[in-house]
Protein backbone atom coordinates (compact mmCIF):
# COMPACT_ATOMS: atom_id res chain seq x y z
CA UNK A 1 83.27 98.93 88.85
CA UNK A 2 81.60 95.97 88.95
CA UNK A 3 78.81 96.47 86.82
CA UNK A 4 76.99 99.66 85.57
CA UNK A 5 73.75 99.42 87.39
CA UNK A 6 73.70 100.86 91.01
CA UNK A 7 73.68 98.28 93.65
CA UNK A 8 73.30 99.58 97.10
CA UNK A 9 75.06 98.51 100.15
CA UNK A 10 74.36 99.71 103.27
CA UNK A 11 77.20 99.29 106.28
CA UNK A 12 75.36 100.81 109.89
CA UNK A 13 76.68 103.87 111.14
CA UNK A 14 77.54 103.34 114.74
CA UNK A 15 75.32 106.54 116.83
CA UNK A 16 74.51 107.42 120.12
CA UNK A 17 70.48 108.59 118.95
CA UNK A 18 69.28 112.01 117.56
CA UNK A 19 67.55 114.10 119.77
CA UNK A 20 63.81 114.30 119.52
CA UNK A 21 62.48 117.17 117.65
CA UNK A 22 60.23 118.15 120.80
CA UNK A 23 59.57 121.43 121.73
CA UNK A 24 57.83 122.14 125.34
CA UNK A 25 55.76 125.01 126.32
CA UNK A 26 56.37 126.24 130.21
CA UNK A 27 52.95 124.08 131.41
CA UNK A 28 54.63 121.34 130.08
CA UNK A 29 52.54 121.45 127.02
CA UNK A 30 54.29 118.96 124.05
CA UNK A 31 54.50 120.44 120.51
CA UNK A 32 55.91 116.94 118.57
CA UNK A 33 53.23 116.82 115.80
CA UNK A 34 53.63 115.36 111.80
CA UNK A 35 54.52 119.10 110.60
CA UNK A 36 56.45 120.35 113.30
CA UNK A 37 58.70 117.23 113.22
CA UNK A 38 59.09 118.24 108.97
CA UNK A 39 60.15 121.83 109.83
CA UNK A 40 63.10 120.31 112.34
CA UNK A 41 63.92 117.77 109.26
CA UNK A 42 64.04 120.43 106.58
CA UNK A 43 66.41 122.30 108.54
CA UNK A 44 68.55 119.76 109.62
CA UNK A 45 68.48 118.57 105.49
CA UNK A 46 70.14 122.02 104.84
CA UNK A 47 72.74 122.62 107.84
CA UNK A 48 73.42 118.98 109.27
CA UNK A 49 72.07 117.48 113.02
CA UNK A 50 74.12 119.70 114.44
CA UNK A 51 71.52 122.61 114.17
CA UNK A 52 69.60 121.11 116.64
CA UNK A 53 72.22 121.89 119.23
CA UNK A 54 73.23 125.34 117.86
CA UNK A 55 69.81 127.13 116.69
CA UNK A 56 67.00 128.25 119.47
CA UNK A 57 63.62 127.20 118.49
CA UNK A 58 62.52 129.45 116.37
CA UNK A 59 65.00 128.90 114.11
CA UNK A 60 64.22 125.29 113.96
CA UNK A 61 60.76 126.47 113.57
CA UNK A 62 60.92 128.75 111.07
CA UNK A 63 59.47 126.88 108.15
CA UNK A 64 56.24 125.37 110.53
CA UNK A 65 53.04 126.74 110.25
CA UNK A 66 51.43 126.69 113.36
CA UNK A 67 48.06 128.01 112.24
CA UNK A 68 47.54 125.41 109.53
CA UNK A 69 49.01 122.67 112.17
CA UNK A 70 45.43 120.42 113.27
CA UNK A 71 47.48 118.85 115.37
CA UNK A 72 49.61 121.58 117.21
CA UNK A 73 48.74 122.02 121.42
CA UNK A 74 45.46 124.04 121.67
CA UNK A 75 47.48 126.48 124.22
CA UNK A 76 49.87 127.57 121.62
CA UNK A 77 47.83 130.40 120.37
CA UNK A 78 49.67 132.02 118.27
CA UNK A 79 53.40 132.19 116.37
CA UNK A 80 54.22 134.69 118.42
CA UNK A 81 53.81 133.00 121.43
CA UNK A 82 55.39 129.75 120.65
CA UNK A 83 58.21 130.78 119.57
CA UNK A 84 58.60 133.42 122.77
CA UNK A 85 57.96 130.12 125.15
CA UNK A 86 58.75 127.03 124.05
CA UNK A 87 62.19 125.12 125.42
CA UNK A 88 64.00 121.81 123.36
CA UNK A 89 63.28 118.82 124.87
CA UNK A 90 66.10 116.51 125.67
CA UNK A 91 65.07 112.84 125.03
CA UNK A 92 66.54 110.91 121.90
CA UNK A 93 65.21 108.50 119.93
CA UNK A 94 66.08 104.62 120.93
CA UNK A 95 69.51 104.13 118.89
CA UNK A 96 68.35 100.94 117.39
CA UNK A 97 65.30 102.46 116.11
CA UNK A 98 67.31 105.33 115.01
CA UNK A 99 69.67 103.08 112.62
CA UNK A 100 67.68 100.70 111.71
CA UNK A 101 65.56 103.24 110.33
CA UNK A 102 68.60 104.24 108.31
CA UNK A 103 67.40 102.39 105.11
CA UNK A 104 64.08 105.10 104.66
CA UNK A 105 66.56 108.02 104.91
CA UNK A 106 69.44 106.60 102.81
CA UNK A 107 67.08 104.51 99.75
CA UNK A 108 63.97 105.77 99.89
CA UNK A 109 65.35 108.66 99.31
CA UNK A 110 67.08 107.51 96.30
CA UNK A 111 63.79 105.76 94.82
CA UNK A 112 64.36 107.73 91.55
CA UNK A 113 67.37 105.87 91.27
CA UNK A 114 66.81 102.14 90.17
CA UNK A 115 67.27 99.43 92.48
CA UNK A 116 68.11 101.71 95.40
CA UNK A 117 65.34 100.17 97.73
CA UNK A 118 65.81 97.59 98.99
CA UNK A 119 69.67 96.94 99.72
CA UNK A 120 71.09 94.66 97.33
CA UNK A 121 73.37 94.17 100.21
CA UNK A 122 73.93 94.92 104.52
CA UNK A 123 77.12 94.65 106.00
CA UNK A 124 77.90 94.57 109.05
CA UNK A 125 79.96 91.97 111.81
CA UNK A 126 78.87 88.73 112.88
CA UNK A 127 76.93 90.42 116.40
CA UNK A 128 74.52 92.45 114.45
CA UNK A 129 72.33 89.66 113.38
CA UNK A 130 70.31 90.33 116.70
CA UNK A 131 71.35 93.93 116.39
CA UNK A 132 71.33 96.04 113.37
CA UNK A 133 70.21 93.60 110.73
CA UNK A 134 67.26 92.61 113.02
CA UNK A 135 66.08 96.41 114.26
CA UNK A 136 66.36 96.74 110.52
CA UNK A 137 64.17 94.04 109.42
CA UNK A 138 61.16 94.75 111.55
CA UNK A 139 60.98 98.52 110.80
CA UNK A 140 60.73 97.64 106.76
CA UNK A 141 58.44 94.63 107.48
CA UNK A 142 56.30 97.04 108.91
CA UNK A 143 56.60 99.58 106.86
CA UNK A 144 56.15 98.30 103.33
CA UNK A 145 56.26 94.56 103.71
CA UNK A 146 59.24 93.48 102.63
CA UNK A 147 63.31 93.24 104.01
CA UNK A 148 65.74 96.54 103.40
CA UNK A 149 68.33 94.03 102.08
CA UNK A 150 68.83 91.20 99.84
CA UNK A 151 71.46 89.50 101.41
CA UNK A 152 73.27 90.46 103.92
CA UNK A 153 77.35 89.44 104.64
CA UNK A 154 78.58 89.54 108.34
CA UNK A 155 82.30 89.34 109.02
CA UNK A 156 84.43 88.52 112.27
CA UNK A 157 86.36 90.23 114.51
CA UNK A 158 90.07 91.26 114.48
CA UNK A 159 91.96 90.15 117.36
CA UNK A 160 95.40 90.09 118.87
CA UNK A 161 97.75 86.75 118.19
CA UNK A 162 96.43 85.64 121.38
CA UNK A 163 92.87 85.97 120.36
CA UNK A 164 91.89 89.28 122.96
CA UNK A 165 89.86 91.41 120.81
CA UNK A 166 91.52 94.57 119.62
CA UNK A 167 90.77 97.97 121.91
CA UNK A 168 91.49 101.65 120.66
CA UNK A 169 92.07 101.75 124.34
CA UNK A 170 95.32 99.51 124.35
CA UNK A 171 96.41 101.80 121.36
CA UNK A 172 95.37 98.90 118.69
CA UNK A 173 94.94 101.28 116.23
CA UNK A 174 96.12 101.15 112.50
CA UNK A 175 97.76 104.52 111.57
CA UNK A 176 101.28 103.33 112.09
CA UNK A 177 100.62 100.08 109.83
CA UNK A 178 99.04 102.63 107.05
CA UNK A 179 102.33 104.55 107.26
CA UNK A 180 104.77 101.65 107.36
CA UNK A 181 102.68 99.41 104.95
CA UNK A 182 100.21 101.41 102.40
CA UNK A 183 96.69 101.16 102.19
CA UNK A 184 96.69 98.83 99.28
CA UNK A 185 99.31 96.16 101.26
CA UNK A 186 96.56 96.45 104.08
CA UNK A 187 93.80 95.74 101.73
CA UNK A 188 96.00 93.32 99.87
CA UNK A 189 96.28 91.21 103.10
CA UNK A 190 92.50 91.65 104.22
CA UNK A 191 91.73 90.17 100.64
CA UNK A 192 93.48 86.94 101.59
CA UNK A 193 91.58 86.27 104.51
CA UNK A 194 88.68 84.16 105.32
CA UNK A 195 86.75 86.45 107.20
CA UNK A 196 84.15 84.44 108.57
CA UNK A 197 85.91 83.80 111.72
CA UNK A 198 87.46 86.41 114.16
CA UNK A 199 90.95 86.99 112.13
CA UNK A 200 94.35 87.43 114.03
CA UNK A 201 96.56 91.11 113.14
CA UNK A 202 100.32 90.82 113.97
CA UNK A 203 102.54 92.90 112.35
CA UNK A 204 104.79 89.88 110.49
CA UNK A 205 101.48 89.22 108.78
CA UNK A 206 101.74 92.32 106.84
CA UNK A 207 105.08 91.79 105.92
CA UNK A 208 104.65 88.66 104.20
CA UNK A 209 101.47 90.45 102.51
CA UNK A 210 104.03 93.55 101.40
CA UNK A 211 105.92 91.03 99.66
CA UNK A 212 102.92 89.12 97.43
CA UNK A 213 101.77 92.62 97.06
CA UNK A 214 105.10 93.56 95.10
CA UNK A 215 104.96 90.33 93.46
CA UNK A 216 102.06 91.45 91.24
CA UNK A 217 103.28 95.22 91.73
CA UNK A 218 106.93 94.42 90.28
CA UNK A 219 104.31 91.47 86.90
CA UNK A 220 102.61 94.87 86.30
CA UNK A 221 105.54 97.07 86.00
CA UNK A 222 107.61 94.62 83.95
CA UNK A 223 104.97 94.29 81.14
CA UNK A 224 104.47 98.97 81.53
CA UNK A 225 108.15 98.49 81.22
CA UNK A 226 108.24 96.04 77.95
CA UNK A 227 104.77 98.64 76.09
CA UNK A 228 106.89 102.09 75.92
CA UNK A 229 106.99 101.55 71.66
CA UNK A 230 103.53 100.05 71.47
CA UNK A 231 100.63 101.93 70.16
CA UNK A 232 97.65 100.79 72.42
CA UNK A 233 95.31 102.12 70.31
CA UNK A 234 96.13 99.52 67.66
CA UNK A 235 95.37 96.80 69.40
CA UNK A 236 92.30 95.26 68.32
CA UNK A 237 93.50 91.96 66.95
CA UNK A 238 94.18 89.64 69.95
CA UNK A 239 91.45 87.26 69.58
CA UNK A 240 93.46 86.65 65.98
CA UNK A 241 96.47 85.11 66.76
CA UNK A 242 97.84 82.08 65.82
CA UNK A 243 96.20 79.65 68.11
CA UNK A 244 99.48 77.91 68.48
CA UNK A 245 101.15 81.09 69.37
CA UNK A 246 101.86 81.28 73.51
CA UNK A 247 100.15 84.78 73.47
CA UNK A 248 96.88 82.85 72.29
CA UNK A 249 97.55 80.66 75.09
CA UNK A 250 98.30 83.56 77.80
CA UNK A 251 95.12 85.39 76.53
CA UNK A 252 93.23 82.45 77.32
CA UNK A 253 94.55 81.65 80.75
CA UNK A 254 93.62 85.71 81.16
CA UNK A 255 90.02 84.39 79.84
CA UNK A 256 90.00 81.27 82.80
CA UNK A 257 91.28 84.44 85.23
CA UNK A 258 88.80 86.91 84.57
CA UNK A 259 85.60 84.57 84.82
CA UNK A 260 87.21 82.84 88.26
CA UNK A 261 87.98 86.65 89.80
CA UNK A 262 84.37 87.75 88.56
CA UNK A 263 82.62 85.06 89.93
CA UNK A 264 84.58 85.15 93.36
CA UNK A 265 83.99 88.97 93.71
CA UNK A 266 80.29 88.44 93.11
CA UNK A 267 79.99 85.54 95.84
CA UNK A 268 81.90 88.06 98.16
CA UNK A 269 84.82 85.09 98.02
CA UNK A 270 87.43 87.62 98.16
CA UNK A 271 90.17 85.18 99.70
CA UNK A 272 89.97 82.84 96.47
CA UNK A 273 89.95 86.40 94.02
CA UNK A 274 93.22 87.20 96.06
CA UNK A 275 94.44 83.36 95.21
CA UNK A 276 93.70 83.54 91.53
CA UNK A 277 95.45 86.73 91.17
CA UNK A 278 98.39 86.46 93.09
CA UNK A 279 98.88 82.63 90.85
CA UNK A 280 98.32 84.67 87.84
CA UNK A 281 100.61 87.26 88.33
CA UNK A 282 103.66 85.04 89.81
CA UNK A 283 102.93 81.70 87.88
CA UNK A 284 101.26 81.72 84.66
CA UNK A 285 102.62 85.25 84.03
CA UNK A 286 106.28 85.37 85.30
CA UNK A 287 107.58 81.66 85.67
CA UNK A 288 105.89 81.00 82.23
CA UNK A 289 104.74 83.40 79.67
CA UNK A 290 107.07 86.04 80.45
CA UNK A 291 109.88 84.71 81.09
CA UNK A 292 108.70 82.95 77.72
CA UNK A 293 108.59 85.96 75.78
CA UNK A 294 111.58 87.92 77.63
CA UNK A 295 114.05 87.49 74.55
CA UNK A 296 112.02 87.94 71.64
CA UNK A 297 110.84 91.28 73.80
CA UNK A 298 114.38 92.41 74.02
CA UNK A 299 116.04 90.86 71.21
CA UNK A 300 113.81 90.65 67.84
CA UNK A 301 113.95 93.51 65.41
CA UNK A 302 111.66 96.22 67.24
CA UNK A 303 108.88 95.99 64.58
CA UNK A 304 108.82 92.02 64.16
CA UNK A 305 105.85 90.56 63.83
CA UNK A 306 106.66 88.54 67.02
CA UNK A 307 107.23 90.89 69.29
CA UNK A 308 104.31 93.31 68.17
CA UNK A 309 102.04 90.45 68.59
CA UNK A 310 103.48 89.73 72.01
CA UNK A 311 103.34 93.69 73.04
CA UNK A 312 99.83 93.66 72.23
CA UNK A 313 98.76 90.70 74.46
CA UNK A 314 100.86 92.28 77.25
CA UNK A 315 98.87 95.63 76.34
CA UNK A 316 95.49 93.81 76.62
CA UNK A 317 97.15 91.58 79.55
CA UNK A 318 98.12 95.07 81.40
CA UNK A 319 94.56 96.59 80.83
CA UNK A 320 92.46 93.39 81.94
CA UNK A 321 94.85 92.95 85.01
CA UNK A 322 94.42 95.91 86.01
CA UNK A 323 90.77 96.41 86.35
CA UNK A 324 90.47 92.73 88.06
CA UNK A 325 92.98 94.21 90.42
CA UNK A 326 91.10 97.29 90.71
CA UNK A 327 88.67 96.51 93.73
CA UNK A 328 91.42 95.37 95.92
CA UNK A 329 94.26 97.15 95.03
CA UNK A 330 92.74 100.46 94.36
CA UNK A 331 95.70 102.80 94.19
CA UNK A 332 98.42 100.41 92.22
CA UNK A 333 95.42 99.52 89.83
CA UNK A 334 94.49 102.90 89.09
CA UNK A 335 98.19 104.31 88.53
CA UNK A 336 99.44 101.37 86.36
CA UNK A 337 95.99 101.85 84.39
CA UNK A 338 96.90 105.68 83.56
CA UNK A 339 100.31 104.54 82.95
CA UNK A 340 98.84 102.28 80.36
CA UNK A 341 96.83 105.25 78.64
CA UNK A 342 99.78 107.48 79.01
CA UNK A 343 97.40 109.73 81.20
CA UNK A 344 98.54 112.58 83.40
CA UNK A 345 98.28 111.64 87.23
CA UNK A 346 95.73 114.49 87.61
CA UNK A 347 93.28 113.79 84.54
CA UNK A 348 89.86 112.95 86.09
CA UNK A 349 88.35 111.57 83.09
CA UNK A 350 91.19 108.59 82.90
CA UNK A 351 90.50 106.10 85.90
CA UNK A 352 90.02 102.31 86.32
CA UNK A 353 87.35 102.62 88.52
CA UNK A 354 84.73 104.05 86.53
CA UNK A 355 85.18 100.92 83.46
CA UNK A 356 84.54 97.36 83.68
CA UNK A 357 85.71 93.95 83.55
CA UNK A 358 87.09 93.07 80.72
CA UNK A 359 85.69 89.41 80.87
CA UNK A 360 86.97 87.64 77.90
CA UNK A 361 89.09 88.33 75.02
CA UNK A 362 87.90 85.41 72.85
CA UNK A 363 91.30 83.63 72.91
CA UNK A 364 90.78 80.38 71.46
CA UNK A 365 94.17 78.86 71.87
CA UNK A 366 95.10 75.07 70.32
CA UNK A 367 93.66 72.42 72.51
CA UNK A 368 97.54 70.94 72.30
CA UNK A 369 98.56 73.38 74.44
CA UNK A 370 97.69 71.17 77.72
CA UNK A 371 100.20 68.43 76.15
CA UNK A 372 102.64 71.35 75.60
CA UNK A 373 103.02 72.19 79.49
CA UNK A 374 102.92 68.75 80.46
CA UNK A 375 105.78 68.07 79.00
CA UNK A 376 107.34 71.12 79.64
CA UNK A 377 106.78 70.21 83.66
CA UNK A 378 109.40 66.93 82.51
CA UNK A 379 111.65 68.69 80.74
CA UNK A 380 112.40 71.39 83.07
CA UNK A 381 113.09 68.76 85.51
CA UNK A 382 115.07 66.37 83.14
CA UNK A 383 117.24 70.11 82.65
CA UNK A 384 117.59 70.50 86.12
CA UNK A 385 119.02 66.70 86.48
CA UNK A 386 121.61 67.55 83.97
CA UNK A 387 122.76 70.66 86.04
CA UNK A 388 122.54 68.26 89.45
CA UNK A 389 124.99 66.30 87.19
CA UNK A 390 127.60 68.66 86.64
CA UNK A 391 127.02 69.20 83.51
CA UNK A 392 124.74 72.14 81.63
CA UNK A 393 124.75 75.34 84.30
CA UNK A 394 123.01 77.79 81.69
CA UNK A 395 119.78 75.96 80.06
CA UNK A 396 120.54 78.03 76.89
CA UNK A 397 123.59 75.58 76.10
CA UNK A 398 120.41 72.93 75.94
CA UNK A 399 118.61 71.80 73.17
CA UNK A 400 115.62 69.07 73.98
CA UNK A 401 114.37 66.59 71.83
CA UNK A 402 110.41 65.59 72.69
CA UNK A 403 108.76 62.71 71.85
CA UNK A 404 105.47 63.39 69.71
CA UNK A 405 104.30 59.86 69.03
CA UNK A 406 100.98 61.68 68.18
CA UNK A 407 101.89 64.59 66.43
CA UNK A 408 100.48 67.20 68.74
CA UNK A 409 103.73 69.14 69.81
CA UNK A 410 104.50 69.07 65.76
CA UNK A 411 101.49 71.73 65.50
CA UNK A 412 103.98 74.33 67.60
CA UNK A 413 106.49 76.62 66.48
CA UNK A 414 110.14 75.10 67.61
CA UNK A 415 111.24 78.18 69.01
CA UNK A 416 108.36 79.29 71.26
CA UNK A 417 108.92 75.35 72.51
CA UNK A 418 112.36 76.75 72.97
CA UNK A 419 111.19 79.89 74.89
CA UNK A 420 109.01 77.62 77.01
CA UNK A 421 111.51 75.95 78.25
CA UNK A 422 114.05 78.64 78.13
CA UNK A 423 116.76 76.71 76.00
CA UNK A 424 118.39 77.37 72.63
CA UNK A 425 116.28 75.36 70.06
CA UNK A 426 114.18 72.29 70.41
CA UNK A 427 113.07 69.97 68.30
CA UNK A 428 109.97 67.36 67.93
CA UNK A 429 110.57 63.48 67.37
CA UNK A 430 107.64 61.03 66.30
CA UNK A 431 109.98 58.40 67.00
CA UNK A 432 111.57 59.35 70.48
CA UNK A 433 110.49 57.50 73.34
CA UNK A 434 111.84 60.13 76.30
CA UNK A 435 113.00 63.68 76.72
CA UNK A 436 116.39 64.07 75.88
CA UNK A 437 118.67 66.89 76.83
CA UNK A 438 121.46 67.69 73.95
CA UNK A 439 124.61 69.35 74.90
CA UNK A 440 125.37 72.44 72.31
CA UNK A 441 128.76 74.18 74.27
CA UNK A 442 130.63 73.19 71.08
CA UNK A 443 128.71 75.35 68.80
CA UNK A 444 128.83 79.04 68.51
CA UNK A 445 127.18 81.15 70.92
CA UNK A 446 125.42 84.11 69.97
CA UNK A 447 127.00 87.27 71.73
CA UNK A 448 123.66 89.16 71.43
CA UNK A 449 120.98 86.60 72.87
CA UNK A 450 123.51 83.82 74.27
CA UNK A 451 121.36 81.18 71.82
CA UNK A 452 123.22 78.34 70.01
CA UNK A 453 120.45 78.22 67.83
CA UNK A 454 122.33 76.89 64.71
CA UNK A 455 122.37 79.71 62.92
CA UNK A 456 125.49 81.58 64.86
CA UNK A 457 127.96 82.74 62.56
CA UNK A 458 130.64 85.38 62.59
CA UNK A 459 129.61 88.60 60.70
CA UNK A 460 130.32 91.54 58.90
CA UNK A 461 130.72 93.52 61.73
CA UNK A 462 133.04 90.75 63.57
CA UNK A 463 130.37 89.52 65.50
CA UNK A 464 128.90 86.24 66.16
CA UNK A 465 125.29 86.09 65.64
CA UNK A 466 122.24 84.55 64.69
CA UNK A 467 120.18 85.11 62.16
CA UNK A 468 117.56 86.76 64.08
CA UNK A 469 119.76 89.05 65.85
CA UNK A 470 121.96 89.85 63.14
CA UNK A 471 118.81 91.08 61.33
CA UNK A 472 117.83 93.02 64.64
CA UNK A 473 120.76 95.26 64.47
CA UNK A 474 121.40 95.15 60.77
CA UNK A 475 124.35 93.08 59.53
CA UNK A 476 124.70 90.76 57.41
């Protein structure tokens, strides 16, 4: 997922030591020799290390030569005779030895493969750095020279809320918080932790992780919900829009995202990747662009302009999310992904895990839009004084005046100012000195998009509406 090429990590493999493949002869004779100890690996290759336990000697054997063996016992005459004598020895190999050999049999093996040996990564917890990562070091110093890892990344422990260290054999086990919880909630909340340090588990801590977790679930679900008429196929064109637009803007926080996340996953800085998302998904996306683009999403003619051009940065919003998502929340990622695609649940060749970032979509919104959200920070709150007031409940009986002594908000469309800030119309004063909040519950209402927008007027049908919405449903 992360990029094409195959990087390697290696996590030990906690073992008790393999047997080894001696074989004694009843004077005590010792048949452990360079072919002999191939035969017991070729057959252990085929049927697992359990074969050592289950098959007698000679089927261990059955591949070794013992006449072209230089090195076999001089007493073992004969096939015959070896295979009618000889016992398995019991000793094992030292454990250590045994795993930190574990980069020969797991890379080497893969030389064909590029970049397989060494590791481009080991991880383990923070006790193995005189344990596994060391008994791996000196084996591959030895060996060929050089470490079985590039870097390695050590972690803490997990540990009650009073800091005793977590036993299977209290019953501190994690099958009842997978049932409860979900596998992605867990990871969710593992995601959000600096892991350096031993990390305290209490159940309320996965509760408040279940709810961030359907914070981004719920962001993901409204923009599948708002993409059912959208052709995805189509949409090639979002580095093209109007650079004063808000979806340029969106599509360029996405761009700020995606090289934040990417850079965090690649540091193994998975606590600020879980920061950047989660602020995505409930800031920039739902207290600001979305709620933003909520009317023109349900009330503009199905086929403006406008609300194509905001489907398709929600399409390319949806897709990009997604596969940022995808490393942490594996399952939610994947199934909003095929819902994107329309894909059946079951079609292997649709899944987020086998693309890539999408890193940048070449948004190059105006350079005004930092003024823009400034000032819609003050107006919110001069809106929320007038309701502290007693006077304007519902923001869309607003309108706001801005001051634009410069000129820069003049560069923006009037109603996605509007949508911004969630009233019915704004408007843009050179001359203004401070943010004033105009009362409109004398004019008409709109009984389609509640907007006083200044174009409300009874119509045909005996409705009131604006412009906009009269032309959505087709009156005049």
């Amino acid at each position: 997922m992360l990029e094409s090429r195959p990087d390697w990590c290696i996590s030990r493999q906690r073992a008790w030591g393999l047997p080894i493949p001696a074989f004694f002869a009843p004077d005590g004779e010792v048949l452990l020799t360079p072919a002999s100890v191939r035969a017991v690996a070729a057959v252990v290759r085929e049927k697992g290390s359990d074969a050592w336990f289950q098959l007698a000697p000679d089927g261990l054997l059955a591949g070794y030569d013992l006449a072209g063996d230089p090195h076999a016992p001089s007493n073992l005459e004969t096939q015959d005779s070896r295979l009618k004598t000889l016992r398995k020895g019991e000793d094992i190999f030292d454990v250590w030895f045994e795993s930190g050999s574990s980069w020969n049999a797991v890379l080497r093996e893969r030389e064909a493969e590029a970049g397989a040996y060494p590791a481009e990564l080991y991880l383990e917890g923070s006790d193995q750095h005189r344990g596994w990562f060391q008994l791996s070091l000196l084996p591959s110093l030895g060996a060929h020279g050089i470490p079985p890892f590039k870097r390695i990344l050590t972690h803490g422990f997990m540990v009650d809320k009073d800091g005793l260290k977590l036993s299977k054999s209290k019953g501190d086990t994690i099958e009842a918080l997978f049932q409860d919880f979900g596998s992605d909630v867990l990871r969710w909340w593992v995601c959000s932790l600096s892991y350096e340090n031993d990390v305290k588990v209490d159940r309320e801590f996965f509760s408040l992780a279940g709810e961030s977790y359907r914070k981004v679930r719920n962001t993901l679900r409204f923009m599948l919900s708002n993409l059912d008429d959208f052709d995805g196929s189509t949409n090639d064109a979002v580095n093209d829009f109007p650079a004063t637009s808000i979806d340029a803007w969106v599509l360029g926080e996405y761009d700020k995202l995606a090289a934040g996340v990417i850079a965090a996953y690649e540091r193994f800085d998975f606590q600020a990747a879980h920061k950047l998302l989660y602020n995505f998904c409930n800031e920039t996306l739902s207290a600001v662009y979305l709620a933003a683009v909520k009317d023109r999403l349900y009330c503009d003619k199905p086929d403006s302009e406008r609300r194509r051009r905001t489907q398709g940065a929600l399409w390319a919003l949806t897709d990009g999310l997604c596969r940022l998502l995808a490393p942490v929340l594996c399952h939610t990622a994947d199934e909003a992904y095929r819902a994107l695609l329309g894909a059946d649940a079951k079609d292997d060749e649709c899944c987020v895990h086998v693309g890539e970032f999408v890193r940048s979509f070449d948004a190059a919104p105006d350079d005004g839009f930092e003024r823009v959200m400034a000032v819609r920070d003050v107006a919110l709150v001069a809106l929320e004084r007038t309701k502290g007031d007693g006077m304007i409940e519902n923001p869309l009986d607003a309108g706001v005046v801005l001051p634009d002594p410069d000129g820069v908000l003049a560069r923006f469309e009037g109603v996605d100012l509007a949508d911004l800030l969630g009233v019915s119309r704004v408007r843009v004063d050179s001359g203004a000195s401070e943010i004033v909040v105009e009362d409109l519950r004398s004019e008409p209402r709109c009984e389609r998009s509640w907007k006083r927008d200044g174009t409300v007027r009874l119509r045909s049908d005996g409705g009131m509406l604006s412009d906009r919405d009269a032309e959505a449903v087709g009156v005049g």
